[in-house]
PDB file of N, CA and C in Angstrom:
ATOM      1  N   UNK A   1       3.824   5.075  -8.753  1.00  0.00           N
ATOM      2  CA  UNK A   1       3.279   5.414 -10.055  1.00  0.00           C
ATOM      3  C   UNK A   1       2.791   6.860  -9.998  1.00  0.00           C
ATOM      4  N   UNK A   2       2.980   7.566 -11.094  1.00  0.00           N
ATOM      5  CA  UNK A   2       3.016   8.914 -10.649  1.00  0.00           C
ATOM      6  C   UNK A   2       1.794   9.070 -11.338  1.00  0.00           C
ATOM      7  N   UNK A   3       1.181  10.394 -11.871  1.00  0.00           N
ATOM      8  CA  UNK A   3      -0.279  11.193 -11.919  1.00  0.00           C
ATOM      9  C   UNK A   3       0.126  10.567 -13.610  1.00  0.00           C
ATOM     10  N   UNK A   4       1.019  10.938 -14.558  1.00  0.00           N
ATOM     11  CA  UNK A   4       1.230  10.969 -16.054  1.00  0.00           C
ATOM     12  C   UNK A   4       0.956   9.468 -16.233  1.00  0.00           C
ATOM     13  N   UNK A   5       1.570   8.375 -15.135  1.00  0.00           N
ATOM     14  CA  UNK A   5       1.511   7.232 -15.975  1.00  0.00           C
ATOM     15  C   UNK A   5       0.185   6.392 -15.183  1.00  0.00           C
ATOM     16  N   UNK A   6      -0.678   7.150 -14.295  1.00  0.00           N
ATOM     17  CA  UNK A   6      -2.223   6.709 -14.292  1.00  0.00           C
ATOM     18  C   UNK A   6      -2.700   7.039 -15.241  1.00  0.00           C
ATOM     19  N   UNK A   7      -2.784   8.197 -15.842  1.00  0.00           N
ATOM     20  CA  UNK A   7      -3.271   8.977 -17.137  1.00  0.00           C
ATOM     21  C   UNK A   7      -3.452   8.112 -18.177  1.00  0.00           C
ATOM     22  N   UNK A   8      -2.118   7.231 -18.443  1.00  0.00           N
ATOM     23  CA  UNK A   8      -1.358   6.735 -19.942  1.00  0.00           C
ATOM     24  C   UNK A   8      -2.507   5.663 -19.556  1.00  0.00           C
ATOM     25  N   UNK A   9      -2.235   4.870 -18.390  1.00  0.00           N
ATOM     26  CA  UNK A   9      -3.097   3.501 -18.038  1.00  0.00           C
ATOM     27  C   UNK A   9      -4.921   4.064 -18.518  1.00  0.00           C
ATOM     28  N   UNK A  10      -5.273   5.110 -17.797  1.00  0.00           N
ATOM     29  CA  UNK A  10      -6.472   5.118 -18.076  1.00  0.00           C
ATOM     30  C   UNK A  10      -6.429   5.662 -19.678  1.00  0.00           C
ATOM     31  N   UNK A  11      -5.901   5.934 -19.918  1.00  0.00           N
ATOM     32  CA  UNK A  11      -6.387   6.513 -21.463  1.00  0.00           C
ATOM     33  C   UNK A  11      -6.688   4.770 -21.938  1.00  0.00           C
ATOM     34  N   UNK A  12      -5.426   4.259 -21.939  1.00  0.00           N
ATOM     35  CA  UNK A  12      -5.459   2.862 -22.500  1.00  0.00           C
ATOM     36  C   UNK A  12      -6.173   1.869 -22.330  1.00  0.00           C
ATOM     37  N   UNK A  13      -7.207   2.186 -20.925  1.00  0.00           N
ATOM     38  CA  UNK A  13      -8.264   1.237 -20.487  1.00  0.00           C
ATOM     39  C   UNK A  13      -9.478   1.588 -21.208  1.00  0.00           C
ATOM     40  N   UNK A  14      -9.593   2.651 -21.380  1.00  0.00           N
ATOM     41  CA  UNK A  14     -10.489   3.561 -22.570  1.00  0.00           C
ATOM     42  C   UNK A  14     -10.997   3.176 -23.656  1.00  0.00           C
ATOM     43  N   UNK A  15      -9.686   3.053 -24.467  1.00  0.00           N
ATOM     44  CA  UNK A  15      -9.517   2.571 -25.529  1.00  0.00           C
ATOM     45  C   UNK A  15      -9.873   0.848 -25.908  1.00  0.00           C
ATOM     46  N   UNK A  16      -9.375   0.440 -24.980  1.00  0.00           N
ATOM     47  CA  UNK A  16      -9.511  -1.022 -25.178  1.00  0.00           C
ATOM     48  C   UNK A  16     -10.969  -1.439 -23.803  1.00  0.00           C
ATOM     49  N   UNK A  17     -11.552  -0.842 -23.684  1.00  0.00           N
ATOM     50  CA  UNK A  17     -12.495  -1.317 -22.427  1.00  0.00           C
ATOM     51  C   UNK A  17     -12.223  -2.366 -21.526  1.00  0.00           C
ATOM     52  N   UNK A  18     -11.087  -2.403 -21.132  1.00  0.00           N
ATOM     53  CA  UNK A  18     -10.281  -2.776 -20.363  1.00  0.00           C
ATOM     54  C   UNK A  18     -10.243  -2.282 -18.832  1.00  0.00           C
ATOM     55  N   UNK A  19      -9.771  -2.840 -17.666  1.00  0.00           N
ATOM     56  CA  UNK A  19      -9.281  -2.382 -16.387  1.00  0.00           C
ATOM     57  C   UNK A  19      -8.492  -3.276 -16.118  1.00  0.00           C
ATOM     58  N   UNK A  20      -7.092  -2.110 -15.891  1.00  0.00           N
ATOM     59  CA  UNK A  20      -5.348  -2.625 -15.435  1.00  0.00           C
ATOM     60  C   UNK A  20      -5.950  -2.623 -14.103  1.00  0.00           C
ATOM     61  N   UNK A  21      -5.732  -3.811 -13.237  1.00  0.00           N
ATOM     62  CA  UNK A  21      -5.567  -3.768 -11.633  1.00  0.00           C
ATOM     63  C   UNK A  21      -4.166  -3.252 -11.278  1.00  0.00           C
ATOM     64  N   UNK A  22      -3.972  -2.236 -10.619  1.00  0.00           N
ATOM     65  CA  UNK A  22      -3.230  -1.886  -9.606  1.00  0.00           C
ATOM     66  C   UNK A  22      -1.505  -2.407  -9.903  1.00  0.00           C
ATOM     67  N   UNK A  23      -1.717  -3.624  -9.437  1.00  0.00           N
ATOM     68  CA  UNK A  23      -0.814  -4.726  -9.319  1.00  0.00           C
ATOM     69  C   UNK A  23      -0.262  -5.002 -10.499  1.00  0.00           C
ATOM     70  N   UNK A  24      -0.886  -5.137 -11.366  1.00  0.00           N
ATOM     71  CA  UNK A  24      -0.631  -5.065 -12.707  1.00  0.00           C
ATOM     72  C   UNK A  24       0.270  -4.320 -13.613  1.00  0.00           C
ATOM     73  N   UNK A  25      -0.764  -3.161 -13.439  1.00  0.00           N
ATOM     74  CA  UNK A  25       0.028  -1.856 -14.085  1.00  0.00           C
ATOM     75  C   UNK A  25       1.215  -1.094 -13.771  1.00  0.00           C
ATOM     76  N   UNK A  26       1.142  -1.711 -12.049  1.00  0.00           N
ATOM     77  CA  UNK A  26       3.004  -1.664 -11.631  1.00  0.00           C
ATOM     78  C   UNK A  26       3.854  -2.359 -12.260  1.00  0.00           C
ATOM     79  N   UNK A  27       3.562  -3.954 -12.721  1.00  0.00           N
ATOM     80  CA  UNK A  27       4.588  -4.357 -13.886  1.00  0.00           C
ATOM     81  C   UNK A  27       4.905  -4.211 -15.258  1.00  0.00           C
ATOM     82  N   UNK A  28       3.895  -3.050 -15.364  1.00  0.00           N
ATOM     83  CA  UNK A  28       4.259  -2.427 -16.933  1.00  0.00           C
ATOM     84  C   UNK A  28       5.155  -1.520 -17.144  1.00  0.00           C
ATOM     85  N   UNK A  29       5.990  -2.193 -17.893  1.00  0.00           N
ATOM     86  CA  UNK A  29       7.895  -1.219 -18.448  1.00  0.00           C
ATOM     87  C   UNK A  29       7.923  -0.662 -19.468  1.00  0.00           C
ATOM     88  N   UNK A  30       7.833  -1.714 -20.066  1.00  0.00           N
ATOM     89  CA  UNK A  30       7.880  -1.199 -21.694  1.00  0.00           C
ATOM     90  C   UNK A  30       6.723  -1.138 -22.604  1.00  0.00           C
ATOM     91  N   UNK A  31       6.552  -0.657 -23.755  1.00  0.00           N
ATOM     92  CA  UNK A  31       5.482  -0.499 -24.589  1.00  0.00           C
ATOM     93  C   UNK A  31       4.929  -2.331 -24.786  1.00  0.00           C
ATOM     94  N   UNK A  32       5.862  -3.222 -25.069  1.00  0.00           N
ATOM     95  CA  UNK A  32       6.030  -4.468 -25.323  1.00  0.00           C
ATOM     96  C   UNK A  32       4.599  -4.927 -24.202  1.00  0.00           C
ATOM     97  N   UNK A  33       5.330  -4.462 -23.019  1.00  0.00           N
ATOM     98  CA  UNK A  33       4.521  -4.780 -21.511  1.00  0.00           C
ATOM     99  C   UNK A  33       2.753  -4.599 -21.664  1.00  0.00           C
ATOM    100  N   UNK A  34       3.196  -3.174 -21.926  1.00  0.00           N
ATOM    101  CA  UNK A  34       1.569  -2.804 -21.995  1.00  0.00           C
ATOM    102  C   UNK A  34       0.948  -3.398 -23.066  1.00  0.00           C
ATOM    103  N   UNK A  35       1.449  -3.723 -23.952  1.00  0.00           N
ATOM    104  CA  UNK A  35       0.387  -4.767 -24.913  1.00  0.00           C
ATOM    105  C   UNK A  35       0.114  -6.011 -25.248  1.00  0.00           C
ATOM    106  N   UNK A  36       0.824  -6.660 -23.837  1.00  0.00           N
ATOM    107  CA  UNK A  36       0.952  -7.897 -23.558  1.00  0.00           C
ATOM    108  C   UNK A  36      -0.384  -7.977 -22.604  1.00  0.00           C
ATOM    109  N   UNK A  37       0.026  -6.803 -21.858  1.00  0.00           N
ATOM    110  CA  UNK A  37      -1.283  -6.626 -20.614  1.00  0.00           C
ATOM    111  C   UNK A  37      -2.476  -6.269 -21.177  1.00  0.00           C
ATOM    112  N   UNK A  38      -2.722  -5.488 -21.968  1.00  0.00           N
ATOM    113  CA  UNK A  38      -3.977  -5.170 -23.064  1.00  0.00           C
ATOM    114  C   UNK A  38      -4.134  -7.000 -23.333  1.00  0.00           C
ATOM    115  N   UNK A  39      -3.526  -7.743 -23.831  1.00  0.00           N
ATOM    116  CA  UNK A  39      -3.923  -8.841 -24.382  1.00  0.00           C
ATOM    117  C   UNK A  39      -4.222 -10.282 -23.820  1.00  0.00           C
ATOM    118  N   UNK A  40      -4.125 -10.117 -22.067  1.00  0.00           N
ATOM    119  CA  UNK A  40      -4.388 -10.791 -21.112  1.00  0.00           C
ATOM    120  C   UNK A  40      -6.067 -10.723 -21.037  1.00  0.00           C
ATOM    121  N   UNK A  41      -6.383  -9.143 -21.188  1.00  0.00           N
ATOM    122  CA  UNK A  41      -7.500  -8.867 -20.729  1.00  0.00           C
ATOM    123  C   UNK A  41      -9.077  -9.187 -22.054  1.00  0.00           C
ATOM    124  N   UNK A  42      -7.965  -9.114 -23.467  1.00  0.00           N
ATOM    125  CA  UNK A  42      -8.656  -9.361 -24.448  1.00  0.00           C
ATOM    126  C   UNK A  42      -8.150  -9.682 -25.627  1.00  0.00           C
ATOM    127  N   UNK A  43      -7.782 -11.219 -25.539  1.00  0.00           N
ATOM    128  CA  UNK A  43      -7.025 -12.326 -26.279  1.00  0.00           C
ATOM    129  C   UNK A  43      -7.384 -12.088 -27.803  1.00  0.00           C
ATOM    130  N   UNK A  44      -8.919 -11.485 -27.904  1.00  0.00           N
ATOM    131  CA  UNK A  44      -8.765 -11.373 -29.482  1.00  0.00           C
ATOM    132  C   UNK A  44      -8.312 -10.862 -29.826  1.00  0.00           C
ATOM    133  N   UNK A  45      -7.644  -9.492 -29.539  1.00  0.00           N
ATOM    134  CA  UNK A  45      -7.297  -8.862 -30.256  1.00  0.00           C
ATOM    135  C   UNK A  45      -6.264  -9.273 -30.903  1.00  0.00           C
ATOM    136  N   UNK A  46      -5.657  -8.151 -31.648  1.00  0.00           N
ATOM    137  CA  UNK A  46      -4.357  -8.327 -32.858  1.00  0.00           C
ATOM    138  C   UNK A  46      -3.103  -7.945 -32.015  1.00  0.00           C
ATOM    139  N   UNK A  47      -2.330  -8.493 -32.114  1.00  0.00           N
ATOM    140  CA  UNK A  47      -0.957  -7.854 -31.464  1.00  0.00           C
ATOM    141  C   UNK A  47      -0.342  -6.669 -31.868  1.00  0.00           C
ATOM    142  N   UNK A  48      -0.138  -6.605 -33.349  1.00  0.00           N
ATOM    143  CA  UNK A  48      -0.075  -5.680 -33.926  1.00  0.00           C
ATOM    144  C   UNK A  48      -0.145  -4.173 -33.978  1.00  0.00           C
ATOM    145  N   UNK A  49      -2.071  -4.361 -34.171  1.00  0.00           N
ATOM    146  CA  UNK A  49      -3.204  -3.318 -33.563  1.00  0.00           C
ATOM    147  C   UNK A  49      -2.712  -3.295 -32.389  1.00  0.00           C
ATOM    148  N   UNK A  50      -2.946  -3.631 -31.218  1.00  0.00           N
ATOM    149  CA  UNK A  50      -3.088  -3.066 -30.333  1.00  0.00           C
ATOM    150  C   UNK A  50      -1.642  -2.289 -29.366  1.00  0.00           C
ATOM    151  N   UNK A  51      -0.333  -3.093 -30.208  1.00  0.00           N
ATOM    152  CA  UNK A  51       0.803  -2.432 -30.032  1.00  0.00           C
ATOM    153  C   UNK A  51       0.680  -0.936 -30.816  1.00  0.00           C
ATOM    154  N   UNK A  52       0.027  -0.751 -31.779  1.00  0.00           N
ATOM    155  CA  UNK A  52      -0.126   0.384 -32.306  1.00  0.00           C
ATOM    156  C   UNK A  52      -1.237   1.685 -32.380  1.00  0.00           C
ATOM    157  N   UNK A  53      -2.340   1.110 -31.779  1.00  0.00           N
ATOM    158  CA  UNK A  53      -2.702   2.040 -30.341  1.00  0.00           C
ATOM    159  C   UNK A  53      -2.284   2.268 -29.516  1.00  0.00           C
ATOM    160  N   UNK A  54      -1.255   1.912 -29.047  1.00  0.00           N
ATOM    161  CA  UNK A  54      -1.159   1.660 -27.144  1.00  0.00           C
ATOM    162  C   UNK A  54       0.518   2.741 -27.720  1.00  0.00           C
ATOM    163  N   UNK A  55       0.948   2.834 -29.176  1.00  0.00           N
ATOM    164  CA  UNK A  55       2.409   3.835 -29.290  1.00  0.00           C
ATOM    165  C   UNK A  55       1.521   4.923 -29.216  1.00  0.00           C
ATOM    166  N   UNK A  56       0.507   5.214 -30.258  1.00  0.00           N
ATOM    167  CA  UNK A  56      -0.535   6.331 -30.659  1.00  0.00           C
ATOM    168  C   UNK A  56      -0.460   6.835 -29.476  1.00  0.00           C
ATOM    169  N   UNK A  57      -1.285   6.458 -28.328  1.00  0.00           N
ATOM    170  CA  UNK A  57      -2.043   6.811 -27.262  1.00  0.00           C
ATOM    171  C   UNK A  57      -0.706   7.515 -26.314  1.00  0.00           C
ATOM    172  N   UNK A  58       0.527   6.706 -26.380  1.00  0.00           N
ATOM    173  CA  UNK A  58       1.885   7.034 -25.585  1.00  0.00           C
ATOM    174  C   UNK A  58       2.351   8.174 -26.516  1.00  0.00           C
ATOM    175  N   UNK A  59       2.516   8.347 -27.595  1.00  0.00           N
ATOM    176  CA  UNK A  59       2.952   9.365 -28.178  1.00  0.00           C
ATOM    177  C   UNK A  59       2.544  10.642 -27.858  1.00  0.00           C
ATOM    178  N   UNK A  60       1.015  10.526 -28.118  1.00  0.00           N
ATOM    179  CA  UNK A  60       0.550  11.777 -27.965  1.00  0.00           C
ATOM    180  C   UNK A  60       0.622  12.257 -26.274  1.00  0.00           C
ATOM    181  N   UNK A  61       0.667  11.695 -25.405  1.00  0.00           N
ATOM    182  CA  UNK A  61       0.634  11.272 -24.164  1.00  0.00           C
ATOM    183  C   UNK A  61       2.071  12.246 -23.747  1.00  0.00           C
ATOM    184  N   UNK A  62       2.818  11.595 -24.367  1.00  0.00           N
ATOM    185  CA  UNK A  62       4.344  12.268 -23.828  1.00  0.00           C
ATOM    186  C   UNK A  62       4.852  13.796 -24.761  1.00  0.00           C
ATOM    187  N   UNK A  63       4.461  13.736 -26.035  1.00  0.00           N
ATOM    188  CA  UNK A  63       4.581  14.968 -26.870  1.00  0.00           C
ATOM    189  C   UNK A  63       5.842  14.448 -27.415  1.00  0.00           C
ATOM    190  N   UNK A  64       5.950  13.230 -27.773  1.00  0.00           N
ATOM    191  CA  UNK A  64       7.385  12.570 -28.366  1.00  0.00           C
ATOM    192  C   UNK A  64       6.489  12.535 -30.048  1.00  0.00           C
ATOM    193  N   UNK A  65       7.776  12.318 -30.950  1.00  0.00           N
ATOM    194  CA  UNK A  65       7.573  11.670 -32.306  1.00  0.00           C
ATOM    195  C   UNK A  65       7.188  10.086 -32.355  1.00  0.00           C
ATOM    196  N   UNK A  66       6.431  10.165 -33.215  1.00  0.00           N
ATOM    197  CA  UNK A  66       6.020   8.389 -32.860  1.00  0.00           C
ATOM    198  C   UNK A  66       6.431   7.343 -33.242  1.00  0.00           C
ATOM    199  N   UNK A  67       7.742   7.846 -33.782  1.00  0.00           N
ATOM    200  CA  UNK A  67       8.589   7.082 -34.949  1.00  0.00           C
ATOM    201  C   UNK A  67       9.509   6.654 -33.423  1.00  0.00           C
ATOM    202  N   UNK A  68       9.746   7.345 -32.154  1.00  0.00           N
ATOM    203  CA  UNK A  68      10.586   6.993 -31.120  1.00  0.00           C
ATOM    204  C   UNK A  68       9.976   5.986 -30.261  1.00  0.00           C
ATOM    205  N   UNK A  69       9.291   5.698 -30.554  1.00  0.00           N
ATOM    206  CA  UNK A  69       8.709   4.771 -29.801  1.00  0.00           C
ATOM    207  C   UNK A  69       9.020   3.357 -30.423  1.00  0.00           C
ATOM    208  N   UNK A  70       9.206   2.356 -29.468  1.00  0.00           N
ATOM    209  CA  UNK A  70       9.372   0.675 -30.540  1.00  0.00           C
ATOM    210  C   UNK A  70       8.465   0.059 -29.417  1.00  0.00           C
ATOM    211  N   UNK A  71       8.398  -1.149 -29.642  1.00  0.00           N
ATOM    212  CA  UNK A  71       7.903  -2.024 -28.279  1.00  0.00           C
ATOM    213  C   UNK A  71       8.418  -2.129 -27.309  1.00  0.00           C
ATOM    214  N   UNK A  72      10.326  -2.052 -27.373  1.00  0.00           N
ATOM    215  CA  UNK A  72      11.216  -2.427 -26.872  1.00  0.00           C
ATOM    216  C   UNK A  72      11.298  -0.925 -25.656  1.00  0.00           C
ATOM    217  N   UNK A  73      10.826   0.389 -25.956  1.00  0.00           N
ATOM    218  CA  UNK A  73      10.444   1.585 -24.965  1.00  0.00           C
ATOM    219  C   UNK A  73      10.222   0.995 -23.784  1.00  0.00           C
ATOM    220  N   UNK A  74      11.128   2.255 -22.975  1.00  0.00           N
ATOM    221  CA  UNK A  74      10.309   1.501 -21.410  1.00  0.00           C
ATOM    222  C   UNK A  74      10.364   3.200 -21.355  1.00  0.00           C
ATOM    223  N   UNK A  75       8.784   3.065 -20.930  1.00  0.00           N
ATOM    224  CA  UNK A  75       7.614   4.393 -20.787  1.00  0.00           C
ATOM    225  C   UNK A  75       8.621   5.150 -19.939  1.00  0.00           C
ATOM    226  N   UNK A  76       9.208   4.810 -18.455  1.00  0.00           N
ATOM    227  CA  UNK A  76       9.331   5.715 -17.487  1.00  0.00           C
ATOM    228  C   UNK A  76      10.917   6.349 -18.388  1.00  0.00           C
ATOM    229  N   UNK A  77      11.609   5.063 -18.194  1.00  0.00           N
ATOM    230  CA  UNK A  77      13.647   5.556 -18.448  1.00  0.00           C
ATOM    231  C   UNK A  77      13.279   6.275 -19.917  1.00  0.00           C
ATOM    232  N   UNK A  78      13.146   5.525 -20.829  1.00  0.00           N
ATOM    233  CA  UNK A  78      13.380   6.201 -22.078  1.00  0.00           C
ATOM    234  C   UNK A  78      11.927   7.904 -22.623  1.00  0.00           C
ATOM    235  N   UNK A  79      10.803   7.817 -22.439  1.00  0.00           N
ATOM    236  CA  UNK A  79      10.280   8.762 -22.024  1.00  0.00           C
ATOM    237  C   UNK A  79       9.458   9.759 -21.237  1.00  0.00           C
ATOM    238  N   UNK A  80      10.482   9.235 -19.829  1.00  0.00           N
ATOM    239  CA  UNK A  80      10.157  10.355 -18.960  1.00  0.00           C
ATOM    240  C   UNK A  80       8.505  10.196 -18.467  1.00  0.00           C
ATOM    241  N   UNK A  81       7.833  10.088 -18.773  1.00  0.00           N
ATOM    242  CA  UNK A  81       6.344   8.724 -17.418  1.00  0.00           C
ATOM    243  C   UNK A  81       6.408   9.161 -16.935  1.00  0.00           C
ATOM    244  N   UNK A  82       6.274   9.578 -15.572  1.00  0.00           N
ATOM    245  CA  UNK A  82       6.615   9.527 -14.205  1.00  0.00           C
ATOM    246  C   UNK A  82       5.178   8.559 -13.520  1.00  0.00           C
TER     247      UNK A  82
END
């Protein structure tokens, strides 16, 4: 896991007062992923919402349009993560 996609994780633990373990955040691929994992940690939330923070937070994150992003994104192949 490289320096950009600790970044993405901590921004996103931030946001949601959350902590990704380690182990975890190695099985996050796609946008889908990460807001599945956001929702392990805090079931109330909205799926929705929190798929749409978690593009916000990746968008601005990568310097992509946010319209390129779907759930179906996988952070590293499609924009470049490391």
């Amino acid at each position: 896991m490289g320096l950009d996609s600790v970044e993405l994780i901590l921004e996103v633990e931030n946001a949601f007062s959350i902590r990704i373990p380690d182990k975890e955040a190695e099985e996050i691929i796609t946008i889908r992923d990460f807001t599945n994992c956001v929702l392990r940690h805090r079931p109330t939330l909205d799926l929705i919402e929190v798929e749409k923070i978690i593009i916000e937070i990746t968008a601005d994150k990568c310097g992509v349009d946010i319209k390129r992003i779907k759930p179906e994104t996988k952070i590293v192949e499609d924009l470049g993560i490391d």
